[in-house]
PDB file of N, CA and C in Angstrom:
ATOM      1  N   UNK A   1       0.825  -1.182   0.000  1.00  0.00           N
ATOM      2  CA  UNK A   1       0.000   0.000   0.000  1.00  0.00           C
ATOM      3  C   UNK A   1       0.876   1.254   0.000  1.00  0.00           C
ATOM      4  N   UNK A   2       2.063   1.400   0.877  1.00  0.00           N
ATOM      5  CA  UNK A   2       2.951   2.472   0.665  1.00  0.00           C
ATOM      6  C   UNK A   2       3.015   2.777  -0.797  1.00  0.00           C
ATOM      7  N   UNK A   3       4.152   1.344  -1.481  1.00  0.00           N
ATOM      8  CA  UNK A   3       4.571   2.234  -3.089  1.00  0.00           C
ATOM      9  C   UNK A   3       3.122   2.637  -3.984  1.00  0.00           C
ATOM     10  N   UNK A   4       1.891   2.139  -3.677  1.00  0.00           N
ATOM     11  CA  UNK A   4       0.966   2.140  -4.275  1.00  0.00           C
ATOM     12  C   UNK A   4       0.872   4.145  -3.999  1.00  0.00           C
ATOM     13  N   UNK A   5       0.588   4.838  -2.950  1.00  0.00           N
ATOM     14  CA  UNK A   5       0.339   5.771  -2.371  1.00  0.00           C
ATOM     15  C   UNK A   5       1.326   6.480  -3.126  1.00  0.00           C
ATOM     16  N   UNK A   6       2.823   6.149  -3.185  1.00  0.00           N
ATOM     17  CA  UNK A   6       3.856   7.069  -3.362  1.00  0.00           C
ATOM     18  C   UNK A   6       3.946   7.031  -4.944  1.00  0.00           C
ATOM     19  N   UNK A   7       4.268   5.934  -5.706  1.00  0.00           N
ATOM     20  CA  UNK A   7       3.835   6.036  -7.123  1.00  0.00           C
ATOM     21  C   UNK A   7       2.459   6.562  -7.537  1.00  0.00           C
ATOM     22  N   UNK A   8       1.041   7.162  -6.466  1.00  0.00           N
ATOM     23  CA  UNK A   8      -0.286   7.890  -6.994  1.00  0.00           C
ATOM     24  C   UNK A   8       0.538   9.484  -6.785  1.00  0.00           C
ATOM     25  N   UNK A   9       1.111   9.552  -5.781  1.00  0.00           N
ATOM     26  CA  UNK A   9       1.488  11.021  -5.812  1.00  0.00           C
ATOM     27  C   UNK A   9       3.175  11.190  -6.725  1.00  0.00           C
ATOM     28  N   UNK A  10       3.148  10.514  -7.409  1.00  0.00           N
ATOM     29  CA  UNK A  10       3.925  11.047  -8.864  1.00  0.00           C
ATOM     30  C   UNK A  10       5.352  10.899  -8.464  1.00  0.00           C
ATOM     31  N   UNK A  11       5.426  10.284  -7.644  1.00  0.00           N
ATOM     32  CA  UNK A  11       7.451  10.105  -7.612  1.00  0.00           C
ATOM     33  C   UNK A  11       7.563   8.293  -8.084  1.00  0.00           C
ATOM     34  N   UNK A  12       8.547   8.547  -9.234  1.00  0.00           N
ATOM     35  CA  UNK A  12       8.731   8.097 -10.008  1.00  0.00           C
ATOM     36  C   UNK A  12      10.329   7.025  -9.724  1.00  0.00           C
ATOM     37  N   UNK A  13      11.085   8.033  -8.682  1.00  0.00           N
ATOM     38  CA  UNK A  13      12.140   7.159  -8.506  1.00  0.00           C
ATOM     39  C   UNK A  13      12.036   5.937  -7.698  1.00  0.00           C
ATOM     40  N   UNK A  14      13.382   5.522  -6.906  1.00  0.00           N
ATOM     41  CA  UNK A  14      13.568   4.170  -6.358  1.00  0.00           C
ATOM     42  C   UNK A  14      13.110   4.342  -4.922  1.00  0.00           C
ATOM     43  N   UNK A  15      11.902   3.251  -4.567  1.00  0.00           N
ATOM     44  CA  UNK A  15      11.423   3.304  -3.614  1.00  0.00           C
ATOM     45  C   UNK A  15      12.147   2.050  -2.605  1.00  0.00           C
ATOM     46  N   UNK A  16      13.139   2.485  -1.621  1.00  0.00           N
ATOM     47  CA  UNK A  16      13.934   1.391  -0.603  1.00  0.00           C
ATOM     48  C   UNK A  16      12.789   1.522   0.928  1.00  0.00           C
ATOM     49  N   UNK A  17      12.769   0.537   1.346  1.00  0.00           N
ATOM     50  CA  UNK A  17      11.741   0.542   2.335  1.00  0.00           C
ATOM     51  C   UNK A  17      12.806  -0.290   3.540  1.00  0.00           C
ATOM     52  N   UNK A  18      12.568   0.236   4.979  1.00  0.00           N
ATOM     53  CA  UNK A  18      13.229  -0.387   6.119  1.00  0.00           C
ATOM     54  C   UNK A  18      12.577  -0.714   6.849  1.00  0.00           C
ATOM     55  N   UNK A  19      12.994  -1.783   7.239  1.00  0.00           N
ATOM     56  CA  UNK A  19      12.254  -2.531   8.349  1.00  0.00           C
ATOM     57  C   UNK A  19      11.643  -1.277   9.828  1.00  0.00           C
ATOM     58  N   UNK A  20      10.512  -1.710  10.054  1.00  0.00           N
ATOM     59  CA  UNK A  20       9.853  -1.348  11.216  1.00  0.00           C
ATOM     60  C   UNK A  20      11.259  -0.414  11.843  1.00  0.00           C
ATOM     61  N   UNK A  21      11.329  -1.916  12.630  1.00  0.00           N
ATOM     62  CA  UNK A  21      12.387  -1.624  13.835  1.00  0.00           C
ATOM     63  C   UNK A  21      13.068  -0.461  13.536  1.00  0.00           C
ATOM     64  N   UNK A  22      13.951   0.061  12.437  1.00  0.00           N
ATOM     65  CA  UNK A  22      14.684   0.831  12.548  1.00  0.00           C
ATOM     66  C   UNK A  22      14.085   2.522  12.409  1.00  0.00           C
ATOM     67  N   UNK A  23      12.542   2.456  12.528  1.00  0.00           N
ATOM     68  CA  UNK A  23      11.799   3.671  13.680  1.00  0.00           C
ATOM     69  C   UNK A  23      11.498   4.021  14.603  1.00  0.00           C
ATOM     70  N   UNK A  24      11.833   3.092  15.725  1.00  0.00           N
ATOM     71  CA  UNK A  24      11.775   2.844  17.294  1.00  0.00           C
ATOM     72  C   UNK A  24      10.885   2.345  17.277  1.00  0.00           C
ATOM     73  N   UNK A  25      10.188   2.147  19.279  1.00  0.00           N
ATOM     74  CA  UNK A  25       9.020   1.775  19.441  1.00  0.00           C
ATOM     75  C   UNK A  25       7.565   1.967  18.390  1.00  0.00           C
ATOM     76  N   UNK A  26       7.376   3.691  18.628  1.00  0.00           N
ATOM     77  CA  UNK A  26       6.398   3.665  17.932  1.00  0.00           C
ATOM     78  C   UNK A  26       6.438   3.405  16.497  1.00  0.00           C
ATOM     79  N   UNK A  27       7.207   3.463  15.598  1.00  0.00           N
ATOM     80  CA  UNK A  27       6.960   2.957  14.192  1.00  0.00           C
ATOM     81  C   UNK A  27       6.994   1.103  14.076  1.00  0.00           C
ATOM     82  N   UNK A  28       7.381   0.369  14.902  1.00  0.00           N
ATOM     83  CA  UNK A  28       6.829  -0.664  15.454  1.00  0.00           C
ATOM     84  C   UNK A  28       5.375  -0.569  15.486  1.00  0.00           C
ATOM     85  N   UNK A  29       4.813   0.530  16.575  1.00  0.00           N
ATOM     86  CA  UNK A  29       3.510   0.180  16.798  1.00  0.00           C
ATOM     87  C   UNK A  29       2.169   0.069  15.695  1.00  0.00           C
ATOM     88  N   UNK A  30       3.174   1.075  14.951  1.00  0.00           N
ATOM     89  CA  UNK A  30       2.113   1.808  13.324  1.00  0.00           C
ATOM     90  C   UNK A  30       2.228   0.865  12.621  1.00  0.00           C
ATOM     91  N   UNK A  31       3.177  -0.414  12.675  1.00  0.00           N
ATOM     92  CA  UNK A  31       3.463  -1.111  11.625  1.00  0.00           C
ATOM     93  C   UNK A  31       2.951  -2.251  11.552  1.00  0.00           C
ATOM     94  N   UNK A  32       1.714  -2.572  12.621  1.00  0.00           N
ATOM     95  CA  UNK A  32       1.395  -3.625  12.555  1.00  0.00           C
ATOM     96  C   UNK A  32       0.143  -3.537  11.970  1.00  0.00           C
ATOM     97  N   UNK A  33      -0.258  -5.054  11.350  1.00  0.00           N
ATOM     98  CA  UNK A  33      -1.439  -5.823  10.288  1.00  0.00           C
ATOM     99  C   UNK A  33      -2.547  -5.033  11.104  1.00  0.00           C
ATOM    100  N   UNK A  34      -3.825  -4.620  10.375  1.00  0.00           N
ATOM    101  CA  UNK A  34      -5.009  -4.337  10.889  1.00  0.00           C
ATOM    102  C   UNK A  34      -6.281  -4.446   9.575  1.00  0.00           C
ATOM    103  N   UNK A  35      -6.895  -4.833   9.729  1.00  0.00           N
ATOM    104  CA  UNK A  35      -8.294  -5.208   9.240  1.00  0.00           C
ATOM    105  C   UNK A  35      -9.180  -4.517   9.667  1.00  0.00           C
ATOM    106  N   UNK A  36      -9.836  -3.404   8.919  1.00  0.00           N
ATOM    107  CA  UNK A  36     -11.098  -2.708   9.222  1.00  0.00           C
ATOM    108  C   UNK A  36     -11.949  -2.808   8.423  1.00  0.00           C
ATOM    109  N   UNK A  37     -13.363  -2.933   8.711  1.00  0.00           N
ATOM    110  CA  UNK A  37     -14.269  -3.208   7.499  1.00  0.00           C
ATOM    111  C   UNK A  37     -14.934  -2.453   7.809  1.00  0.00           C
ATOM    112  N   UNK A  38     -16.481  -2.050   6.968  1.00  0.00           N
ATOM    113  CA  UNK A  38     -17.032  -0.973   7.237  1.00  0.00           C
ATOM    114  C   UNK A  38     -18.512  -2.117   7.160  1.00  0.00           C
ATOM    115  N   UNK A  39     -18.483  -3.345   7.184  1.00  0.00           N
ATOM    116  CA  UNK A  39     -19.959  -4.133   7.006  1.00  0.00           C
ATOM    117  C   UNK A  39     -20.830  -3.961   7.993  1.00  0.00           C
ATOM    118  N   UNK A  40     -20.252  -3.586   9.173  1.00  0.00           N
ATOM    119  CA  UNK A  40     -21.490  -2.711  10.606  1.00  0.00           C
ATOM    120  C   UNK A  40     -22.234  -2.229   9.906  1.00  0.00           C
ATOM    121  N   UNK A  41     -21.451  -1.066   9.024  1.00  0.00           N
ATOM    122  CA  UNK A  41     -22.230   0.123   8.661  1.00  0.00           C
ATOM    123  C   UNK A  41     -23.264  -0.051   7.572  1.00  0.00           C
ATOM    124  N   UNK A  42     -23.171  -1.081   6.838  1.00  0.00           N
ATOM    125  CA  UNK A  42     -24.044  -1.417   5.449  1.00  0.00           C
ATOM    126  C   UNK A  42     -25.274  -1.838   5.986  1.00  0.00           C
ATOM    127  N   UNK A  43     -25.694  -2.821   7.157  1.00  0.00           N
ATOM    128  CA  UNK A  43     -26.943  -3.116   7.459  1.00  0.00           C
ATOM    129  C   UNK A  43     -27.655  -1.461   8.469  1.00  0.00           C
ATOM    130  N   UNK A  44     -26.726  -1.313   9.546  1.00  0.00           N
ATOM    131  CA  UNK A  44     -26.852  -0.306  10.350  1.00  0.00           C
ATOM    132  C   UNK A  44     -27.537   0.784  10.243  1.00  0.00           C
ATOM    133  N   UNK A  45     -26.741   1.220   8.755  1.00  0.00           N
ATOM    134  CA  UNK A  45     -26.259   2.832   8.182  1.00  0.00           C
ATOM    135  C   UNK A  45     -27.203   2.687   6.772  1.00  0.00           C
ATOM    136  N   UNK A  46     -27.285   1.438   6.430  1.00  0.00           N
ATOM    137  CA  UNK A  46     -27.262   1.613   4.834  1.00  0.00           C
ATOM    138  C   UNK A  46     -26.447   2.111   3.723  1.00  0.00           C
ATOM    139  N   UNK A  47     -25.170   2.284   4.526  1.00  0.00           N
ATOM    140  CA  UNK A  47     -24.011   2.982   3.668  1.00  0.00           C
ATOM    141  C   UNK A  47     -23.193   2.221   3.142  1.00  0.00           C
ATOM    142  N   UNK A  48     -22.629   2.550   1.727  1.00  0.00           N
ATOM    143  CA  UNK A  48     -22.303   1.753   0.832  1.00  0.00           C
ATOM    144  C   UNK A  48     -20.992   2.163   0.660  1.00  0.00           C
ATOM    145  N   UNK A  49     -19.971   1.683   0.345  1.00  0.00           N
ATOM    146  CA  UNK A  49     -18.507   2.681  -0.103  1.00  0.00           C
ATOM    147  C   UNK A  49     -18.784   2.879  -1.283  1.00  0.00           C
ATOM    148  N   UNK A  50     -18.044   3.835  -1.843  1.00  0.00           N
ATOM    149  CA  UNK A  50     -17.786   4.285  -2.612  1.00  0.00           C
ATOM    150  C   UNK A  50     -16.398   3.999  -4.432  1.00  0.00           C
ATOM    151  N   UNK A  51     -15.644   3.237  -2.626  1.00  0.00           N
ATOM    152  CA  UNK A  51     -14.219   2.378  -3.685  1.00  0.00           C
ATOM    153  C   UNK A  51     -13.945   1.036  -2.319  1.00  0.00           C
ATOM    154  N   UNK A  52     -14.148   0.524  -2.967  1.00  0.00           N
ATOM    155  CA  UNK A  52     -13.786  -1.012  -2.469  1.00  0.00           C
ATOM    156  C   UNK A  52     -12.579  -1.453  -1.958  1.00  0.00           C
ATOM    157  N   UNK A  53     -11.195  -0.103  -2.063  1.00  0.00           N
ATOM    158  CA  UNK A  53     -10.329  -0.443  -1.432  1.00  0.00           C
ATOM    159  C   UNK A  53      -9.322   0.714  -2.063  1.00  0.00           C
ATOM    160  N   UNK A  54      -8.598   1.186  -1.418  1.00  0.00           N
ATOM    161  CA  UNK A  54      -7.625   2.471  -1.470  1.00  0.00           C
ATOM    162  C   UNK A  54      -6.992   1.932  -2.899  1.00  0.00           C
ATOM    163  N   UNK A  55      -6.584   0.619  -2.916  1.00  0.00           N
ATOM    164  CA  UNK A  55      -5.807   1.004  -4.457  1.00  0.00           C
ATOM    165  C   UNK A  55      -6.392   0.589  -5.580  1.00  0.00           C
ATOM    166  N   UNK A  56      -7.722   0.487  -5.354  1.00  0.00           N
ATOM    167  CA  UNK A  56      -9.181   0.668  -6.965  1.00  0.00           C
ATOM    168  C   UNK A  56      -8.793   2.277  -7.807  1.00  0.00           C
ATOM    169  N   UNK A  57      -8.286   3.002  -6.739  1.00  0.00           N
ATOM    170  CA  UNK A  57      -8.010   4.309  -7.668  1.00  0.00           C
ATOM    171  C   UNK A  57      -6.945   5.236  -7.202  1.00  0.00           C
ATOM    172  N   UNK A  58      -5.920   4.771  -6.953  1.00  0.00           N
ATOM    173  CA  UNK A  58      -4.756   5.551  -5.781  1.00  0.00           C
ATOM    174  C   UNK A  58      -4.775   7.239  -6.352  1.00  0.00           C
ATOM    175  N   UNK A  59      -4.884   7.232  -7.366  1.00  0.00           N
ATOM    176  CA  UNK A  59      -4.616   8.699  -7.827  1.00  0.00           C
ATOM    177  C   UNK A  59      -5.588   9.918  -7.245  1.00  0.00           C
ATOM    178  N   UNK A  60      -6.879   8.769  -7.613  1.00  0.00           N
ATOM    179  CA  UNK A  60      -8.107  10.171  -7.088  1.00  0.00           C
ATOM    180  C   UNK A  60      -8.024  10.174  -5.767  1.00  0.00           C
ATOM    181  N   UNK A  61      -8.009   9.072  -4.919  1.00  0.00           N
ATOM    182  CA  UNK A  61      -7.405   9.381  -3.591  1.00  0.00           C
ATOM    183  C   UNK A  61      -6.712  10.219  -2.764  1.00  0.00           C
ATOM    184  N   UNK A  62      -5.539  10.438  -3.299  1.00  0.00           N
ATOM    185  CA  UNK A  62      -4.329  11.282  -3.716  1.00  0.00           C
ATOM    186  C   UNK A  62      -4.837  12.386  -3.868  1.00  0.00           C
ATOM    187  N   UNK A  63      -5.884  12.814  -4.907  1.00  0.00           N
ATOM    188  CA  UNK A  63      -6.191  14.269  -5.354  1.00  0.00           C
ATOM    189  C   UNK A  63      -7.188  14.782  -4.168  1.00  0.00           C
ATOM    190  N   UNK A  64      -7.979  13.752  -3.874  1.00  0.00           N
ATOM    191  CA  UNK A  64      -8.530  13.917  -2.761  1.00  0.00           C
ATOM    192  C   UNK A  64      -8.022  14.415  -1.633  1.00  0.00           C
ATOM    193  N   UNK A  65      -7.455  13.878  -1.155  1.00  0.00           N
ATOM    194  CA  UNK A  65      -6.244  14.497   0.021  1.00  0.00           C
ATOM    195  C   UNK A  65      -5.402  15.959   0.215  1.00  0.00           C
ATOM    196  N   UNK A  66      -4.900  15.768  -1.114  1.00  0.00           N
ATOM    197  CA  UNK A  66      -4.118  17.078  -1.454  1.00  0.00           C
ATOM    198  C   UNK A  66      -5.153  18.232  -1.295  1.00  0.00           C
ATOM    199  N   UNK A  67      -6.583  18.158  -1.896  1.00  0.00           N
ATOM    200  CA  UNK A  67      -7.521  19.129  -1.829  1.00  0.00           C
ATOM    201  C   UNK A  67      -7.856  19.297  -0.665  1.00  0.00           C
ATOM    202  N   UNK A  68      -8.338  18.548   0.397  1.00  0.00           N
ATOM    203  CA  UNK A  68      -8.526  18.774   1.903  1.00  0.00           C
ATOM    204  C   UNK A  68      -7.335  19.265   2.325  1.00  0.00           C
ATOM    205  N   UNK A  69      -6.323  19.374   2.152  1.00  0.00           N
ATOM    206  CA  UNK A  69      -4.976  19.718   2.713  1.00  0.00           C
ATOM    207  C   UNK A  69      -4.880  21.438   2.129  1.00  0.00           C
ATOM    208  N   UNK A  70      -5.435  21.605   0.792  1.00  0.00           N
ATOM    209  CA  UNK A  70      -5.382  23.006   0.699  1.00  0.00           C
ATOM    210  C   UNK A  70      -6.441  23.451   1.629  1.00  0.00           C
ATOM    211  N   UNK A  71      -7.700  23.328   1.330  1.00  0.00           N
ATOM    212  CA  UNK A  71      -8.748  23.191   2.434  1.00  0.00           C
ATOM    213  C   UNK A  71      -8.718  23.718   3.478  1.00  0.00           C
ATOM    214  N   UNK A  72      -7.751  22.769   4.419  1.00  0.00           N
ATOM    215  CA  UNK A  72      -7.367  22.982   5.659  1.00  0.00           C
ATOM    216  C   UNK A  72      -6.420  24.175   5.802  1.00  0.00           C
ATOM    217  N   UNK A  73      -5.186  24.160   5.157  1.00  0.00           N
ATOM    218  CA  UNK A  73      -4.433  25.478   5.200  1.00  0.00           C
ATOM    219  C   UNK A  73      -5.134  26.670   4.764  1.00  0.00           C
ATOM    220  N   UNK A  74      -5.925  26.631   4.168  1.00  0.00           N
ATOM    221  CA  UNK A  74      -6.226  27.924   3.898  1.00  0.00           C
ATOM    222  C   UNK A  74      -7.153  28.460   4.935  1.00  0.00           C
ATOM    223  N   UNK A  75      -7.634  27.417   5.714  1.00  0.00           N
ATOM    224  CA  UNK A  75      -8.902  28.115   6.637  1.00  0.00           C
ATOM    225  C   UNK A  75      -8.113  28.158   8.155  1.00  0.00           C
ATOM    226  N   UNK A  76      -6.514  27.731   8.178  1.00  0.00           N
ATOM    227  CA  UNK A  76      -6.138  27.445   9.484  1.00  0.00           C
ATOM    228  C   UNK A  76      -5.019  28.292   9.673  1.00  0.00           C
ATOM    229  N   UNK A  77      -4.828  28.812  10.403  1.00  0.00           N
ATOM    230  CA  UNK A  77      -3.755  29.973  10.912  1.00  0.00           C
ATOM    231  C   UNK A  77      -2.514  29.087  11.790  1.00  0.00           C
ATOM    232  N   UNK A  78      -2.451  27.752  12.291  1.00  0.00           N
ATOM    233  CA  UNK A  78      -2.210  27.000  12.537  1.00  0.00           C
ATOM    234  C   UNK A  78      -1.021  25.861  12.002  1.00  0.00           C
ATOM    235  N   UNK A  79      -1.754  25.858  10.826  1.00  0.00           N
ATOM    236  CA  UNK A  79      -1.175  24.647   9.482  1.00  0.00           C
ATOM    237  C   UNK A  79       0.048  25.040   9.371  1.00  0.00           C
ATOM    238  N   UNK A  80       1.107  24.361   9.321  1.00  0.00           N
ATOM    239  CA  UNK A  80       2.790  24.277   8.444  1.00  0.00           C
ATOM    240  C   UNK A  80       2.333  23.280   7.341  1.00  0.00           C
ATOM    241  N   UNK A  81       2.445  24.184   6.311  1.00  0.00           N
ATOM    242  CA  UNK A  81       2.686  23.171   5.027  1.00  0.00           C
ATOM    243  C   UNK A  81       3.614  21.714   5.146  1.00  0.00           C
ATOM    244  N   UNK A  82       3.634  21.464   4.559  1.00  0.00           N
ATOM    245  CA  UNK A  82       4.038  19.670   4.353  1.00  0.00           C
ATOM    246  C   UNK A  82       5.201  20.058   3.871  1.00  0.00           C
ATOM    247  N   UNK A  83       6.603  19.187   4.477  1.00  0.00           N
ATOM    248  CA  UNK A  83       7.888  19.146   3.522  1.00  0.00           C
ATOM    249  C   UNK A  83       7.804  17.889   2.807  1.00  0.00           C
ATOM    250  N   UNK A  84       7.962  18.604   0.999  1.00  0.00           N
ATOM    251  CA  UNK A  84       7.526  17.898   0.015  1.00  0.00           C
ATOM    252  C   UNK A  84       8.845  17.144  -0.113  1.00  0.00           C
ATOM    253  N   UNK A  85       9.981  17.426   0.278  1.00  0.00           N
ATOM    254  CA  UNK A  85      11.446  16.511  -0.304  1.00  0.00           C
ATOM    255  C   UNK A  85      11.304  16.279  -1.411  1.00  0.00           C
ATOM    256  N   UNK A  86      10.915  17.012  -2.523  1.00  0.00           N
ATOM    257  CA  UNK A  86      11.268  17.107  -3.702  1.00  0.00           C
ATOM    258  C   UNK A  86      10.003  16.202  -4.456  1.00  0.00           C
ATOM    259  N   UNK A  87       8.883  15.799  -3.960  1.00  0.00           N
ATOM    260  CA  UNK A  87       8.374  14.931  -4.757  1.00  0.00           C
ATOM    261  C   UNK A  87       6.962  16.549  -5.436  1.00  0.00           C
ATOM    262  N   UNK A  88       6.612  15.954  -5.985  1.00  0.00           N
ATOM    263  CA  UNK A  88       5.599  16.433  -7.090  1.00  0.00           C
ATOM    264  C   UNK A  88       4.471  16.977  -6.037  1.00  0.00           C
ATOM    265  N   UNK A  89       4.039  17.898  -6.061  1.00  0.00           N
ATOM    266  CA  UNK A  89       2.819  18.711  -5.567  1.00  0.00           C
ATOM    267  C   UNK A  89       1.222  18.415  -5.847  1.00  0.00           C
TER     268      UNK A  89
END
C-alpha cells in the first residue's frame, strides 16, 4: 500500500523501504497488520462505499487528500505546510 500511495502522488524514482524496527518503538507500533471493514455500517447505516479499497483508484485518492490539505491550510492559521522533499505537488 505504501509504493501504491507514493507512485499515486507522482514520484517516479527508487522506492527502498526499512524494516519497522529501525523507527523505534512507535513505528513498530504503526506497523502492525489491521483489518477494518465498514460491514457494521451497510446493514446499520445503509451505507455503501464508494471504492472497495484504497488502491481501486490511488490517484483520485491522492487528489482527494491534497484538496482537503489546501482546504485545511487555507482556513487554518495553525497549518505548516508539508515538507515535500522534492516529490511532485
Amino acid at each position: 500500500m505504501r509504493c501504491v500511495a507514493i507512485r499515486a502522488a507522482g514520484y517516479t524514482g527508487e522506492i527502498t523501504l526499512e524494516p519497522a524496527e529501525a523507527g523505534g518503538m512507535m513505528q513498530v507500533a504503526a506497523d502492525q497488520d489491521e483489518l477494518v471493514s465498514s460491514a457494521k455500517a451497510h446493514p446499520l447505516l445503509g451505507w455503501r462505499p464508494r471504492h472497495a479499497s484504497f488502491t481501486d483508484d490511488p490517484e483520485q485518492h491522492y487528489r482527494a487528500w491534497k484538496a482537503g490539505r489546501r482546504c485545511l491550510s487555507s482556513r487554518s492559521s495553525w497549518h505548516e505546510p508539508a515538507v515535500d522533499h522534492g516529490h511532485p505537488a
